[in-house]
N, C-alpha and C. Protein backbone atom coordinates (compact mmCIF):
# COMPACT_ATOMS: atom_id res chain seq x y z
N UNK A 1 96.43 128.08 130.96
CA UNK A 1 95.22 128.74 130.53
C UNK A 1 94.60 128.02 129.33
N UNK A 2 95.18 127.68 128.76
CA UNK A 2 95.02 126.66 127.31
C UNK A 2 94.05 125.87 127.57
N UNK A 3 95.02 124.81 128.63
CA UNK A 3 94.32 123.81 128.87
C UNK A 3 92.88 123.72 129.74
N UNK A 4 91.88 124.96 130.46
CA UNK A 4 91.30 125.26 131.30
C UNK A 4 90.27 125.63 130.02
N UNK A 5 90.41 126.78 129.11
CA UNK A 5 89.81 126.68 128.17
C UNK A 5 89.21 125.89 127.17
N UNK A 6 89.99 124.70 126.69
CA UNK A 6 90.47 123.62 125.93
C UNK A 6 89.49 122.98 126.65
N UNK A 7 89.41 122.24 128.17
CA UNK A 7 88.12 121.69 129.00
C UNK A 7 87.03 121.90 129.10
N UNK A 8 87.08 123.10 129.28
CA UNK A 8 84.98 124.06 128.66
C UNK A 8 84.79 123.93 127.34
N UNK A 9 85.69 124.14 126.47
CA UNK A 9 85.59 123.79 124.74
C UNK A 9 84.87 122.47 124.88
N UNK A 10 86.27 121.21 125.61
CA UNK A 10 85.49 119.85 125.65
C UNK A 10 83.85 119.57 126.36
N UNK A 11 83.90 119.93 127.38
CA UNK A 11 82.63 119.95 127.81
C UNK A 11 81.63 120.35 127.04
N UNK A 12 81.16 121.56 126.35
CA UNK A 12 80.28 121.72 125.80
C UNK A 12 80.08 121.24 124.22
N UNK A 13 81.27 120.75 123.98
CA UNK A 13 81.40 119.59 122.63
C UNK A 13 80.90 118.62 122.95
N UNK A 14 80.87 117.97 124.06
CA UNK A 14 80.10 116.98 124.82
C UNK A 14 78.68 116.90 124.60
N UNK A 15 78.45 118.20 125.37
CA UNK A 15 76.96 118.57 125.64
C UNK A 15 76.10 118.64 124.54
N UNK A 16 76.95 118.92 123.44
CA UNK A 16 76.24 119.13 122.23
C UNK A 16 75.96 117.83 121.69
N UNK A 17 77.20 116.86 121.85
CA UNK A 17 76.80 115.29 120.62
C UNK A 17 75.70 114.86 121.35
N UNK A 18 76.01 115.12 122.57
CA UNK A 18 74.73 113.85 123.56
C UNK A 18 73.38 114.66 123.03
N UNK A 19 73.45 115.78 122.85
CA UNK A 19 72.14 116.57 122.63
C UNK A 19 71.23 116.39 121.19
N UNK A 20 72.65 115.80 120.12
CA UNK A 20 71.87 115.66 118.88
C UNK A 20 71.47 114.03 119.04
N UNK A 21 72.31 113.28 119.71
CA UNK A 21 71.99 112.23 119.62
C UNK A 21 70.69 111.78 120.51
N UNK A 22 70.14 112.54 120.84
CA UNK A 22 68.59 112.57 121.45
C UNK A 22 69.22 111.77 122.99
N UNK A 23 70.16 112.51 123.97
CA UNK A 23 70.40 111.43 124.94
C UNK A 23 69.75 112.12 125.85
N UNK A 24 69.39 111.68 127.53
CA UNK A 24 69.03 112.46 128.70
C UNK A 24 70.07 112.79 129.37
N UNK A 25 69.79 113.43 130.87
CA UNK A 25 71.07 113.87 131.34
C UNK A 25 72.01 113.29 131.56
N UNK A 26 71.57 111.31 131.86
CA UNK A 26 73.28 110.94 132.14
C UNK A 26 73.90 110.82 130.89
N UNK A 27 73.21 110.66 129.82
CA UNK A 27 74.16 110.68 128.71
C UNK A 27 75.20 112.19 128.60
N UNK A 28 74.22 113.01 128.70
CA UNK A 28 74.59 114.11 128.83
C UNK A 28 76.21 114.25 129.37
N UNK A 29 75.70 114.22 131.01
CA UNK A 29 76.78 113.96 131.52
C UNK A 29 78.19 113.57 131.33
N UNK A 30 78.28 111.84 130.89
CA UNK A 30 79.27 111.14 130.58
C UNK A 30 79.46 111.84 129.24
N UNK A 31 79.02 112.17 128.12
CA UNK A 31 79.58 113.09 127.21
C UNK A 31 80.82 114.41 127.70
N UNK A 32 80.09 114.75 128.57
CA UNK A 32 80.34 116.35 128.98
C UNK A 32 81.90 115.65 129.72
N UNK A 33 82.34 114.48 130.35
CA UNK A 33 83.33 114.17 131.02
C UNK A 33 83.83 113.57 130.16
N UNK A 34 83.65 113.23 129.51
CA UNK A 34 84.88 112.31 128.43
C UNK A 34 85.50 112.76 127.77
N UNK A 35 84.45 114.38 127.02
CA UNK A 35 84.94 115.22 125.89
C UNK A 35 86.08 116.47 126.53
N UNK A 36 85.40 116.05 127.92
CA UNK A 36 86.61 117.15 128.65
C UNK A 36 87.96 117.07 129.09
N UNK A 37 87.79 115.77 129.53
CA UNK A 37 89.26 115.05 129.32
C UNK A 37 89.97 114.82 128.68
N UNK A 38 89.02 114.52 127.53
CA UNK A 38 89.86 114.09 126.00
C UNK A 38 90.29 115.70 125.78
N UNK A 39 89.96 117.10 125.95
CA UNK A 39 90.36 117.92 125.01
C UNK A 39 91.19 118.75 126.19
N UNK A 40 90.84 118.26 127.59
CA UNK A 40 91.98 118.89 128.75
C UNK A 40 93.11 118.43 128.08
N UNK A 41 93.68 117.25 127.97
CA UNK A 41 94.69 116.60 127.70
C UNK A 41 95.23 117.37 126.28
N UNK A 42 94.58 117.28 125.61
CA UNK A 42 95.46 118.07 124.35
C UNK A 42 95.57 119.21 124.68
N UNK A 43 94.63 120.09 125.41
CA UNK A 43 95.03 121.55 125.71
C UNK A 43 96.30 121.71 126.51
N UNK A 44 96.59 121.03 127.02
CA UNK A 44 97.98 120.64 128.52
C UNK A 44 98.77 120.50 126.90
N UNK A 45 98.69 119.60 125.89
CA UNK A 45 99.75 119.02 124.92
C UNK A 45 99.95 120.61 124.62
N UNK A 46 99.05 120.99 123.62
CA UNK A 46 99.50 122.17 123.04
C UNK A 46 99.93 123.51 123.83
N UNK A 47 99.47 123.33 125.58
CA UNK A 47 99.98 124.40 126.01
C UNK A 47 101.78 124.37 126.31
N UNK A 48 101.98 123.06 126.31
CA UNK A 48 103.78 123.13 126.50
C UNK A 48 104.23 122.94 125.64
N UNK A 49 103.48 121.91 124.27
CA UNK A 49 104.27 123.19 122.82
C UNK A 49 104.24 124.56 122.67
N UNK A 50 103.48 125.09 123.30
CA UNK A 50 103.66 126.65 122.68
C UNK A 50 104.67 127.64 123.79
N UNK A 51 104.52 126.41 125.27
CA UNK A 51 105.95 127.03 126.14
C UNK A 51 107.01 126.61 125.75
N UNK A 52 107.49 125.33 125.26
CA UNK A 52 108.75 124.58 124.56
C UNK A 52 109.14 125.66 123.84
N UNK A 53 108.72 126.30 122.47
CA UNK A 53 108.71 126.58 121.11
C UNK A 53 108.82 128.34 121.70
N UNK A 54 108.62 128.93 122.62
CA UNK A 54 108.12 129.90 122.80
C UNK A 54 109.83 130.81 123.22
């Protein structure tokens, strides 16, 4: 669940830099996929620290 959350977090962290940085939609886009991956991946990290630890 972490990590599913953690991916919409990334995505719209995305959506937002491309948005200040005056980009169009493919910027948009490739923001919205990079930032989601990048923060899927830590959400997956921190979701099996908190099952490890749990």
């Amino acid at each position: 669940m972490i990590a599913i959350l953690m991916t919409l977090l990334g995505g719209y962290v995305g959506w937002r830099t491309a948005s200040k940085r005056g980009g169009d939609r493919n910027d948009k886009l490739q923001y919205i996929a990079v930032y989601a991956l990048l923060f899927s991946i830590l959400g997956l990290f921190f979701g099996v620290l908190v099952d490890r630890f749990n």
